[in-house]
Protein backbone atom coordinates (compact mmCIF):
# COMPACT_ATOMS: atom_id res chain seq x y z
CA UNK A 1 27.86 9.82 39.50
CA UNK A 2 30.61 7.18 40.51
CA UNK A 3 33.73 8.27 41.85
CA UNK A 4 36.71 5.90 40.95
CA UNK A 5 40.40 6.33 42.13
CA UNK A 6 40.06 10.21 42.16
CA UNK A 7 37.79 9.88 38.64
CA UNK A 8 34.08 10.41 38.05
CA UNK A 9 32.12 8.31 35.86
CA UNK A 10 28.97 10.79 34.78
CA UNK A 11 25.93 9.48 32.74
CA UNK A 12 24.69 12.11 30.40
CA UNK A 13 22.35 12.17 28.00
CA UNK A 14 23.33 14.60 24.69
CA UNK A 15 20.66 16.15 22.54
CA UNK A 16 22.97 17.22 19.43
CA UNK A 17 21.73 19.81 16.49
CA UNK A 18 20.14 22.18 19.60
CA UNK A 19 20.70 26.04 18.91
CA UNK A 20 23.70 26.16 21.74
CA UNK A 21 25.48 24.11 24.24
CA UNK A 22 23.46 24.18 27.53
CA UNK A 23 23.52 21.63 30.22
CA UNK A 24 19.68 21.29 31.44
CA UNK A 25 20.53 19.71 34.75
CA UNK A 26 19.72 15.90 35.77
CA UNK A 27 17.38 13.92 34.89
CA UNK A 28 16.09 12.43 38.39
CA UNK A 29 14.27 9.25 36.61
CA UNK A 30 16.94 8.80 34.36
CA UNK A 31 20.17 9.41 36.69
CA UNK A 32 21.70 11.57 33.47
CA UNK A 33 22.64 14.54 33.45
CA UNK A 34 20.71 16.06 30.08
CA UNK A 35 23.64 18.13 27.46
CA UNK A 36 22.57 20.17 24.64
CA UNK A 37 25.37 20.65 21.76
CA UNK A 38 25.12 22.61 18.85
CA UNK A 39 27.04 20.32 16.93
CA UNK A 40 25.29 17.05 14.31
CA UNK A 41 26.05 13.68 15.61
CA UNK A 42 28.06 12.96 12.57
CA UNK A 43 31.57 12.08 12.22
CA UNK A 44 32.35 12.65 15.90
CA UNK A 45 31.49 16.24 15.96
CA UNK A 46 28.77 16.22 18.62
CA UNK A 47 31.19 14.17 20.67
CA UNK A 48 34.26 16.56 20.20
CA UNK A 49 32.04 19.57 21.61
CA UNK A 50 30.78 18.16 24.58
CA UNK A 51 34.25 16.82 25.78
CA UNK A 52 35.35 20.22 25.07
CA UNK A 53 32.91 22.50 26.50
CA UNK A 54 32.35 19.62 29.57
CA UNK A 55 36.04 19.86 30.18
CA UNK A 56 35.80 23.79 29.95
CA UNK A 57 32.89 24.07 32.26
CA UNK A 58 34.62 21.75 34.88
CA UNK A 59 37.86 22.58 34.85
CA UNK A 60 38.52 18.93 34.44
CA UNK A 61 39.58 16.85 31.76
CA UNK A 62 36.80 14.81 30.23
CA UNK A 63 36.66 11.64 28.34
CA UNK A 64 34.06 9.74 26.56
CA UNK A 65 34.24 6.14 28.34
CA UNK A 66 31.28 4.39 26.51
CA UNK A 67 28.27 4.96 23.95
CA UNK A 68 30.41 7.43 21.23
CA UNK A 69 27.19 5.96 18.36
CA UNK A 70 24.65 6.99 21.50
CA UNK A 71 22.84 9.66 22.52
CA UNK A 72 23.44 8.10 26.11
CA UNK A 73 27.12 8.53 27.29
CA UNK A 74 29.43 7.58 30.27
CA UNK A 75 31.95 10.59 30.30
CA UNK A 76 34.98 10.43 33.10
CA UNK A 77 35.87 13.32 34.69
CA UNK A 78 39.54 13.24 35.77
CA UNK A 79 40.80 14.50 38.97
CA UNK A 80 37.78 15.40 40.99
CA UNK A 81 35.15 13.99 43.06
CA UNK A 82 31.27 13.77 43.06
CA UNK A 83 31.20 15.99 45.97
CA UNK A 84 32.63 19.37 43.36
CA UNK A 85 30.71 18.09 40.39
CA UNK A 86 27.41 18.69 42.10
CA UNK A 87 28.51 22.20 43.39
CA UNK A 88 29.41 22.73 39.68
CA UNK A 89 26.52 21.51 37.45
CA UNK A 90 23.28 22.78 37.77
């Protein structure tokens, strides 16, 4: 996690088609945090979800800033800091 001007850039890792959306916590080799979604990685579906259930689950809106064809993502979390993301996500 990078904070930015009162933004968070956060490296996750999505696993789409999985049975529900879960975040399974980070990845300490990787440095991602690792996102199930429910949703297939077609037509911008699995990419829809996880803005939408990151942005729930933080409180936070939540953007997709690279890797929309990849499984590995840089989301930005608006309006926060590192310091509230790791009291929030497991």
């Amino acid at each position: 996690m990078n904070d930015t001007n009162g933004d968070v850039f956060l490296e996750v890792k999505v696993s789409p088609l999985s049975e529900r959306f879960s975040v399974e916590g980070f990845n300490r080799w990787t440095g991602r945090l690792h996102v199930r979604v429910s949703e297939p990685a077609t037509d911008g579906k699995a990419n829809r979800e996880l803005v939408e259930r990151m942005s729930d689950l933080l409180d936070r809106d939540v953007l997709v800033k690279s890797g929309h064809g990849s499984r590995r993502k840089t989301l930005i979390v608006k309006n926060t800091t590192s310091k509230r993301l790791k009291k929030v996500l497991p």
